[in-house]
PDB file of N, CA and C in Angstrom:
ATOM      1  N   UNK A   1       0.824  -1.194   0.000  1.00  0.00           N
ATOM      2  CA  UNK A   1       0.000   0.000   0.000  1.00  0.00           C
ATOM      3  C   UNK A   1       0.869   1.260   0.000  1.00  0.00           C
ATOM      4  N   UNK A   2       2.072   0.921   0.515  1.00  0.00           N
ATOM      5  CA  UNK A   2       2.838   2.327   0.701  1.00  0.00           C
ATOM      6  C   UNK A   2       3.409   2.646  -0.298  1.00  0.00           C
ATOM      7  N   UNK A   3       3.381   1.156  -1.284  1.00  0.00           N
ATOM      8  CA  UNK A   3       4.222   1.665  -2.785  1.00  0.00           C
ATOM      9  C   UNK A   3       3.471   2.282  -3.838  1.00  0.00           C
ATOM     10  N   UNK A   4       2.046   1.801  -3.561  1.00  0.00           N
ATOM     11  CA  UNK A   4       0.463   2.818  -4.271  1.00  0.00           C
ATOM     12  C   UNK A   4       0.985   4.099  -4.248  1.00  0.00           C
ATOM     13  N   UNK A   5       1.021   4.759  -3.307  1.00  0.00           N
ATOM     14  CA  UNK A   5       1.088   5.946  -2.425  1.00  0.00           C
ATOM     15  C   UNK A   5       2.144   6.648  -3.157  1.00  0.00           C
ATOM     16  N   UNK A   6       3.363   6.081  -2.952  1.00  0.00           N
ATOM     17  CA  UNK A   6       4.297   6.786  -3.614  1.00  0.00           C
ATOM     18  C   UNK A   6       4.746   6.795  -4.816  1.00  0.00           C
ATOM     19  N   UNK A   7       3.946   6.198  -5.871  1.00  0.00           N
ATOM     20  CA  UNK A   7       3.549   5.684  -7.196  1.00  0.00           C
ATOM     21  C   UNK A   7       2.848   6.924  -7.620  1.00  0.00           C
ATOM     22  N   UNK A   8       2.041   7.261  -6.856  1.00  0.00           N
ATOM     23  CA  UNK A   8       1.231   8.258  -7.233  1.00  0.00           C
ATOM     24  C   UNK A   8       1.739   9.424  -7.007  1.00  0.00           C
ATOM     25  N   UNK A   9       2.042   9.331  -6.028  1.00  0.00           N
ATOM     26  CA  UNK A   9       3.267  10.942  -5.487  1.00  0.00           C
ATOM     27  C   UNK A   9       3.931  11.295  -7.142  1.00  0.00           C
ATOM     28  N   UNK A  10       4.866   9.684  -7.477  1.00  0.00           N
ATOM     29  CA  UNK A  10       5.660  10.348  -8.831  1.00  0.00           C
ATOM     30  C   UNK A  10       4.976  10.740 -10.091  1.00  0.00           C
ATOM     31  N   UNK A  11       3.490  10.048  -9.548  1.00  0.00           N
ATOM     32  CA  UNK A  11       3.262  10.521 -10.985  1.00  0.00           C
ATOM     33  C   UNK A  11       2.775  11.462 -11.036  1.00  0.00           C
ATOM     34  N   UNK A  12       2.362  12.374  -9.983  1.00  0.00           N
ATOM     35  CA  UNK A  12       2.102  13.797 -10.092  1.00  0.00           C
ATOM     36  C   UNK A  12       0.693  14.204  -9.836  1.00  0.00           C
ATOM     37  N   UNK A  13       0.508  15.442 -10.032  1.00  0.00           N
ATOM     38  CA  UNK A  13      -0.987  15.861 -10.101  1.00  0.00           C
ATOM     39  C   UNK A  13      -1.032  15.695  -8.251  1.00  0.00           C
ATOM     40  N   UNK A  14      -2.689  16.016  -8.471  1.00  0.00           N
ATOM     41  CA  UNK A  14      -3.153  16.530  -6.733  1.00  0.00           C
ATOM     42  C   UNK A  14      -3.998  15.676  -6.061  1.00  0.00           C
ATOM     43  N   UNK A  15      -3.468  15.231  -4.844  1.00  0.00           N
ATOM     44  CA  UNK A  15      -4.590  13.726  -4.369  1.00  0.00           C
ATOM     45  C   UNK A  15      -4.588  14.284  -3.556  1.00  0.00           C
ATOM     46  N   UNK A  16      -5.808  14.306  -2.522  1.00  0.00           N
ATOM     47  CA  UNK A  16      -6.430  15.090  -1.851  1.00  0.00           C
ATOM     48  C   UNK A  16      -6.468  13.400  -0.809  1.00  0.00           C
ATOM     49  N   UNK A  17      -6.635  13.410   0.686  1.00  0.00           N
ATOM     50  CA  UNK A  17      -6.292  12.250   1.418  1.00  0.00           C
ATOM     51  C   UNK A  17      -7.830  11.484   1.084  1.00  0.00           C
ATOM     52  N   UNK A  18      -8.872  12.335   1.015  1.00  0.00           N
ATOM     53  CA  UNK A  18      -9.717  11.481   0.121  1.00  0.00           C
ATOM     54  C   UNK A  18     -10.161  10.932  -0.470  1.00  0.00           C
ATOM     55  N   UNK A  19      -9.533  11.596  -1.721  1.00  0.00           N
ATOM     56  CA  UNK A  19      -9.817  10.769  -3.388  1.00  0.00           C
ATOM     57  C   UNK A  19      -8.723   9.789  -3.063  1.00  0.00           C
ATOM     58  N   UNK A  20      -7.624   9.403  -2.626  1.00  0.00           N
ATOM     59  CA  UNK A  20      -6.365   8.717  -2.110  1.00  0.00           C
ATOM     60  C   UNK A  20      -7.230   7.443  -1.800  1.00  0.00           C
ATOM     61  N   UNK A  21      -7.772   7.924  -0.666  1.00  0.00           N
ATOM     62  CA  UNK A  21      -8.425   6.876   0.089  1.00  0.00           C
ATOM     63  C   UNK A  21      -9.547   6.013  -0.479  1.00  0.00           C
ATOM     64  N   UNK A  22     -10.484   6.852  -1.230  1.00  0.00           N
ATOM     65  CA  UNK A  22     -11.412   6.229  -2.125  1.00  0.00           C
ATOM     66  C   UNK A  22     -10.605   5.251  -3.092  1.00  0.00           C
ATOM     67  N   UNK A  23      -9.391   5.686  -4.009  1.00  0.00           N
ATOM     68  CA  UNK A  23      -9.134   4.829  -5.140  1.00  0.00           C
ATOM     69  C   UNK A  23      -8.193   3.722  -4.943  1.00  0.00           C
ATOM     70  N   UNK A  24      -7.777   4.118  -3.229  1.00  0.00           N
ATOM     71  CA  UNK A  24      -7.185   2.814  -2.883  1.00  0.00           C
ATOM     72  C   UNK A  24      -7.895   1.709  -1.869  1.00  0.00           C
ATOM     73  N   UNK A  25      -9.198   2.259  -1.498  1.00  0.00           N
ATOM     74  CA  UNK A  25     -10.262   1.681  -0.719  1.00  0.00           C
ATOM     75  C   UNK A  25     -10.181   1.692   0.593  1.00  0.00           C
ATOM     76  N   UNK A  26      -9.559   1.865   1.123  1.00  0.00           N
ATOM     77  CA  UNK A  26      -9.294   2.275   2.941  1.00  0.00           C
ATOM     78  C   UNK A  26      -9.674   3.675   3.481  1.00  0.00           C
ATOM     79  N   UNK A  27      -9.732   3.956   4.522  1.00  0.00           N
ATOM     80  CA  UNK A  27      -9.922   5.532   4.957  1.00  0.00           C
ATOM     81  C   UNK A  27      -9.260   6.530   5.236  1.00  0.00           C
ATOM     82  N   UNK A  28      -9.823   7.272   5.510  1.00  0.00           N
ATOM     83  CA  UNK A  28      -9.086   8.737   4.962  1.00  0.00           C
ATOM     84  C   UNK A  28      -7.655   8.752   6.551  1.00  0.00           C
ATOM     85  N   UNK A  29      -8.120   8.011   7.524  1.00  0.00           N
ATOM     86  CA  UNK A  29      -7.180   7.847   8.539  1.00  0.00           C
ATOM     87  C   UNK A  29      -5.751   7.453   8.265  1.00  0.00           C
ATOM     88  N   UNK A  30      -5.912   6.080   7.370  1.00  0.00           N
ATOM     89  CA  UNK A  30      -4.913   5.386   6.894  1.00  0.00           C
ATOM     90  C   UNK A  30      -3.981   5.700   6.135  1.00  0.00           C
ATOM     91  N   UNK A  31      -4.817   6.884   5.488  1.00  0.00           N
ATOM     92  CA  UNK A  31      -3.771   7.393   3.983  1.00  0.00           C
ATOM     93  C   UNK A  31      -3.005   8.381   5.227  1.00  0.00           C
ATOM     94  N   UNK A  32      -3.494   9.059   6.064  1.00  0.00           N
ATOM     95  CA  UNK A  32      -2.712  10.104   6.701  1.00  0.00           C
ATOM     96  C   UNK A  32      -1.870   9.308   7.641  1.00  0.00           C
ATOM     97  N   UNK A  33      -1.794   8.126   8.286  1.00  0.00           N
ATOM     98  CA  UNK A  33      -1.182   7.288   8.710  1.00  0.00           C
ATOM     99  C   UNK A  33       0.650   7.076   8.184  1.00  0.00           C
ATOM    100  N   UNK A  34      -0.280   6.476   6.614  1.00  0.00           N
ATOM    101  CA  UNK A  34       0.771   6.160   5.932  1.00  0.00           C
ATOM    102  C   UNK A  34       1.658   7.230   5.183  1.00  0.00           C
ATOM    103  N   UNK A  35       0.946   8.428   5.087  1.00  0.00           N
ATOM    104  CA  UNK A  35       1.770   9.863   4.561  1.00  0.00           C
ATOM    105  C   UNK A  35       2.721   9.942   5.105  1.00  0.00           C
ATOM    106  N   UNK A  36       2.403   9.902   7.066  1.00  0.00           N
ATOM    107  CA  UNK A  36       3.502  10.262   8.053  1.00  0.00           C
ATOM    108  C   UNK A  36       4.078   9.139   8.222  1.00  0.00           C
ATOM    109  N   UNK A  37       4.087   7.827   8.113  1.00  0.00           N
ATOM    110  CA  UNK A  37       5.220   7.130   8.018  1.00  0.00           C
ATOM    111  C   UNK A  37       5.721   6.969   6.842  1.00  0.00           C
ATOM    112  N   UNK A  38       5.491   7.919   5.608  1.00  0.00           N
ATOM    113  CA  UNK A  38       6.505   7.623   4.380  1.00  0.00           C
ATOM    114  C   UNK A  38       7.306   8.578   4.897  1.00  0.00           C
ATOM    115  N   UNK A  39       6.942   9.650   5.640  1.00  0.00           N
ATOM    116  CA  UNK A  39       7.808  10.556   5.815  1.00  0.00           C
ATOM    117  C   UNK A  39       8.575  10.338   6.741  1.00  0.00           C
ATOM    118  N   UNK A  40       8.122   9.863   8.065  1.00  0.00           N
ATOM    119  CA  UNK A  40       8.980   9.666   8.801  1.00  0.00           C
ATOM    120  C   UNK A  40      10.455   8.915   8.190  1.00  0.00           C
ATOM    121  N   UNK A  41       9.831   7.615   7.616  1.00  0.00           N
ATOM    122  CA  UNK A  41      11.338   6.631   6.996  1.00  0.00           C
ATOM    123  C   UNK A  41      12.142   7.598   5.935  1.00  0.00           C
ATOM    124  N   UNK A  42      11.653   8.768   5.262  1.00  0.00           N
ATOM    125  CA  UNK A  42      12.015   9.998   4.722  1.00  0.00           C
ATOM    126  C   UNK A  42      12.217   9.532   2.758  1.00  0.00           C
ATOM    127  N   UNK A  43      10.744   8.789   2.988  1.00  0.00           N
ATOM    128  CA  UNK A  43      10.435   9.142   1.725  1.00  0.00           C
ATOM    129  C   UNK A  43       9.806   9.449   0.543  1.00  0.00           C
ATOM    130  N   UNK A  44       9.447  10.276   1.116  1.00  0.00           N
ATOM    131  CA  UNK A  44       8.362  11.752   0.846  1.00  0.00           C
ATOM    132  C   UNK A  44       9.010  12.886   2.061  1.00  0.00           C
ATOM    133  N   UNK A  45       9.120  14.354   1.630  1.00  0.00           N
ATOM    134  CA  UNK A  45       8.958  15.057   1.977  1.00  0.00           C
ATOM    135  C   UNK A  45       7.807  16.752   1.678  1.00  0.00           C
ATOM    136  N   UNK A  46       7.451  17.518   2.394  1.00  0.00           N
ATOM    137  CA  UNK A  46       6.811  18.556   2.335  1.00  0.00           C
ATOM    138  C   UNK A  46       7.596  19.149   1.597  1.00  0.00           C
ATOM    139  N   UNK A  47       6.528  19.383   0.518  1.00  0.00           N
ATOM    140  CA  UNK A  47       7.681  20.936  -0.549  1.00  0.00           C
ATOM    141  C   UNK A  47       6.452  22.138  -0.223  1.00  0.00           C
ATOM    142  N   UNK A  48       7.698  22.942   0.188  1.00  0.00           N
ATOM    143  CA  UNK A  48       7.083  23.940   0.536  1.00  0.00           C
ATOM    144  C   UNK A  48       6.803  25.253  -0.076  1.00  0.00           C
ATOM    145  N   UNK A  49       5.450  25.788  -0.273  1.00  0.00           N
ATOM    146  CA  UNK A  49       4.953  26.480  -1.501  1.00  0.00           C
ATOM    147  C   UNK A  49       5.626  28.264  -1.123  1.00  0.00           C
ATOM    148  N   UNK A  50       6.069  28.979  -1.849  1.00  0.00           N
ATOM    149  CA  UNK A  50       6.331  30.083  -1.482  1.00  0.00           C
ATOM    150  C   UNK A  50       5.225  31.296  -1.511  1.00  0.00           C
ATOM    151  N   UNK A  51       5.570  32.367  -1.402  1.00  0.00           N
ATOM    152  CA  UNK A  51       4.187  33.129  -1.634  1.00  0.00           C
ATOM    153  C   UNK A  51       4.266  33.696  -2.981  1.00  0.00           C
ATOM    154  N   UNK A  52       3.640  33.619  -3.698  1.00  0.00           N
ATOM    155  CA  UNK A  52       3.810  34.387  -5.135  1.00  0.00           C
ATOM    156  C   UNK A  52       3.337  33.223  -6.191  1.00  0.00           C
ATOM    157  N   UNK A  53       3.415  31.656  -5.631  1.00  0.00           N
ATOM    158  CA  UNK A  53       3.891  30.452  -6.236  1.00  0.00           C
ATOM    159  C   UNK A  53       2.403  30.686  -7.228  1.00  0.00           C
ATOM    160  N   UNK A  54       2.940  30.399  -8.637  1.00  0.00           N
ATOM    161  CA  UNK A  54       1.791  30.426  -9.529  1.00  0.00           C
ATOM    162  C   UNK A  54       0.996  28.647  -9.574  1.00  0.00           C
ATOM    163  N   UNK A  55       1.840  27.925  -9.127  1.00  0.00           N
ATOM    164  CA  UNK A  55       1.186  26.539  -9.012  1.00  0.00           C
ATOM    165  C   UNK A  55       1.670  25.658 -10.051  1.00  0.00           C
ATOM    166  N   UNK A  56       2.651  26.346 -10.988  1.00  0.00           N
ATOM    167  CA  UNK A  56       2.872  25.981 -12.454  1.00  0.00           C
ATOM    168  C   UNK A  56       3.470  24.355 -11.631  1.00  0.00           C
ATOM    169  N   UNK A  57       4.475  24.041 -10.848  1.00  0.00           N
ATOM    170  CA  UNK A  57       5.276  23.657 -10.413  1.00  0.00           C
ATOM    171  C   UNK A  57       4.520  22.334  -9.922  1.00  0.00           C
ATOM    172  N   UNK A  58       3.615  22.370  -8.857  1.00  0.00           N
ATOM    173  CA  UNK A  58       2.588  21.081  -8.447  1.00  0.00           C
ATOM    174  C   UNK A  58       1.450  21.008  -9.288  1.00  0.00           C
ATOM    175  N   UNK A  59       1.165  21.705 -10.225  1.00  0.00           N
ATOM    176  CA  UNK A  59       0.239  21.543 -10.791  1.00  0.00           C
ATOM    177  C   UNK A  59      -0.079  22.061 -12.476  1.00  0.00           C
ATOM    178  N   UNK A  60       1.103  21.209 -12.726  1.00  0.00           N
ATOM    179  CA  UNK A  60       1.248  22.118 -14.319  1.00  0.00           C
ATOM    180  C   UNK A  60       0.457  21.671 -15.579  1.00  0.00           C
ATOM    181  N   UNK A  61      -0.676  20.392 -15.108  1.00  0.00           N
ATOM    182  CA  UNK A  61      -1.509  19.776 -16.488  1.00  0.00           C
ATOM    183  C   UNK A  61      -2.111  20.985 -16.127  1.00  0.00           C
ATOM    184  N   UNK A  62      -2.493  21.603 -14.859  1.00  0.00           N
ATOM    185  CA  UNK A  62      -3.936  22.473 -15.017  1.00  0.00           C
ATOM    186  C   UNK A  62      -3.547  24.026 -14.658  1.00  0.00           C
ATOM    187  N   UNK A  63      -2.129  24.214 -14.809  1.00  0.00           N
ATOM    188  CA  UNK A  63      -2.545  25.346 -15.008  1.00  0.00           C
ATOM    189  C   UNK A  63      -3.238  26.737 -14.214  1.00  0.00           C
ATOM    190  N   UNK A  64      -3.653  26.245 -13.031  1.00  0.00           N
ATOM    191  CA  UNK A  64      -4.552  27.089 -11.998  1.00  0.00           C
ATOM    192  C   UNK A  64      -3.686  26.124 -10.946  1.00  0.00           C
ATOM    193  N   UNK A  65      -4.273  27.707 -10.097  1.00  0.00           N
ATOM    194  CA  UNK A  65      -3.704  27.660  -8.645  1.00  0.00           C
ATOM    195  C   UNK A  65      -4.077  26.514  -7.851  1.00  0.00           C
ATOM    196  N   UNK A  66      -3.525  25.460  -6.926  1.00  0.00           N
ATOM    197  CA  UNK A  66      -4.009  24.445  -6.098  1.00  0.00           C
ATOM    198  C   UNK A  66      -4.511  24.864  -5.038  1.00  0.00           C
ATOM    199  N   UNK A  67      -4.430  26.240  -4.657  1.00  0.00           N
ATOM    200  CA  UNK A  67      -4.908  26.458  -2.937  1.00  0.00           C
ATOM    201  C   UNK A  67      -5.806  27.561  -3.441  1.00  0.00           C
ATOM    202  N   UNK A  68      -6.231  27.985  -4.726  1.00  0.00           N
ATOM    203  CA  UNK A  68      -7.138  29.073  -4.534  1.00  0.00           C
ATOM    204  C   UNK A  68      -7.120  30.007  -3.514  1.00  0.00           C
ATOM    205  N   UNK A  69      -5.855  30.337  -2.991  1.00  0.00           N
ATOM    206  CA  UNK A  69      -5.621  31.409  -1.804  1.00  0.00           C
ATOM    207  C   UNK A  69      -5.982  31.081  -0.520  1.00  0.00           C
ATOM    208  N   UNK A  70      -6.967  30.136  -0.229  1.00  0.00           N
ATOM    209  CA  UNK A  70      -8.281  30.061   0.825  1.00  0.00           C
ATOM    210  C   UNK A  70      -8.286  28.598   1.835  1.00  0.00           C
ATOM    211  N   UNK A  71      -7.267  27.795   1.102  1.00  0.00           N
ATOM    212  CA  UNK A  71      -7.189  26.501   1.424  1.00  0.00           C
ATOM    213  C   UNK A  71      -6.027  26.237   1.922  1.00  0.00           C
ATOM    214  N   UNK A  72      -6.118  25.350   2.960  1.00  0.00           N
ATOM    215  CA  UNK A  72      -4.354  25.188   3.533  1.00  0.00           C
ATOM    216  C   UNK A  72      -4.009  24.080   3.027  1.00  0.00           C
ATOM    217  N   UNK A  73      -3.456  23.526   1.838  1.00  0.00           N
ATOM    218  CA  UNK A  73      -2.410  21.991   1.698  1.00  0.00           C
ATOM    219  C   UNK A  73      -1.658  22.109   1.679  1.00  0.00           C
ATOM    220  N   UNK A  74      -1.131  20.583   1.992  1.00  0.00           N
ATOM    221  CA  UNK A  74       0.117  19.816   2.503  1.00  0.00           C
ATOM    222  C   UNK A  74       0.622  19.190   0.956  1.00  0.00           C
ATOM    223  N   UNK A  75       1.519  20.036   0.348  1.00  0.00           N
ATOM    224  CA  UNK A  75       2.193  19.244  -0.911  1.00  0.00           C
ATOM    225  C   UNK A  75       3.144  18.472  -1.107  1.00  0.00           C
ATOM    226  N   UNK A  76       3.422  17.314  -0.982  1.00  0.00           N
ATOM    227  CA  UNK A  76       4.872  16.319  -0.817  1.00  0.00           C
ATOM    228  C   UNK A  76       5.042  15.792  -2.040  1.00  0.00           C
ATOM    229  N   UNK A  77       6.234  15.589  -2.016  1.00  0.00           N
ATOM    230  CA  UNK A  77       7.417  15.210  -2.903  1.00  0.00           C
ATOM    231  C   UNK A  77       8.311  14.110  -2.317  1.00  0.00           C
ATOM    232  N   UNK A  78       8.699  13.183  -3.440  1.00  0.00           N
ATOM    233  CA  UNK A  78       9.491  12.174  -3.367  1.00  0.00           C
ATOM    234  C   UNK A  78      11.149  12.515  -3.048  1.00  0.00           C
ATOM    235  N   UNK A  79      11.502  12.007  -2.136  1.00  0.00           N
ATOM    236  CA  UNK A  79      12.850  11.954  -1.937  1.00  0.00           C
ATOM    237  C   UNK A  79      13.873  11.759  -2.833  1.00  0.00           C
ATOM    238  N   UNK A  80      14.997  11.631  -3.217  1.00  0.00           N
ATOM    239  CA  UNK A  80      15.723  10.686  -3.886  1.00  0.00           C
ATOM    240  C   UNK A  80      15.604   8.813  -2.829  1.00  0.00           C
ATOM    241  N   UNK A  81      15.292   8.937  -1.617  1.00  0.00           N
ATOM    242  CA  UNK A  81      15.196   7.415  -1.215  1.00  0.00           C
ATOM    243  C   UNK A  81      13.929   6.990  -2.261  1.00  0.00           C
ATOM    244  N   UNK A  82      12.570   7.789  -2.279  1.00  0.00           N
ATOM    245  CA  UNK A  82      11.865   7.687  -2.425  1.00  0.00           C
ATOM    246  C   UNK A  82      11.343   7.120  -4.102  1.00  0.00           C
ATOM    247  N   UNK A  83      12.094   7.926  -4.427  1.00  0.00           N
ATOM    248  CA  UNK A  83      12.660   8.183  -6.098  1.00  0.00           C
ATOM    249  C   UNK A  83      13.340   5.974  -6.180  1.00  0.00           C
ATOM    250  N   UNK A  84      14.339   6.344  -5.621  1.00  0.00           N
ATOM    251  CA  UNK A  84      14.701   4.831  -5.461  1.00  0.00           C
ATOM    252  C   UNK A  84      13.959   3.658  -5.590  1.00  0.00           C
ATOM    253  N   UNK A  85      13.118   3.745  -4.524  1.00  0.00           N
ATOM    254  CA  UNK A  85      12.429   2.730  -4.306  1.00  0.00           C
ATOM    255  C   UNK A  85      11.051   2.471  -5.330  1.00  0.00           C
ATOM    256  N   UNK A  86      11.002   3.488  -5.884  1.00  0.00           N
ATOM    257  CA  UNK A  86      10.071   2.800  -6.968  1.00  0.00           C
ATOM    258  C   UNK A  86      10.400   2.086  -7.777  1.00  0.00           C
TER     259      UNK A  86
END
């Protein structure tokens, strides 16, 4: 399940711990479970958005902003361990 997870991390785009949870069938607990222990073993980390960030960067099929200004997410990125292990 943790290799789902970070399968998807590489392949990009925006999973919300919901839709995560729906397309891998478990709950929304588990995916946040397993977020913080990819991170903990350190592989995934938080990339952290600056202020100005046009979104091009996490979100470049679409083009528009991911936080619409108004929303707080958590955007992670694959490590090089992380990178590895796929």
């Amino acid at each position: 399940m943790l290799m789902k997870i970070l399968k998807r991390l590489k392949d990009g785009g925006i999973y919300s711990n919901k839709l995560m949870a729906k397309e891998l069938g478990v709950s929304e607990s588990i995916i946040e479970q397993m977020i913080l222990q990819l991170e903990q073993l350190g592989y995934i980390k938080k990339d952290i958005m600056t202020s100005g960030c046009d979104c091009s960067s996490c979100a470049p099929k679409k083009k528009s902003c991911c936080t619409g200004g108004n929303v707080k997410i958590d955007l992670w990125k694959l490590t090089e361990k992380g990178n590895r292990a796929i």
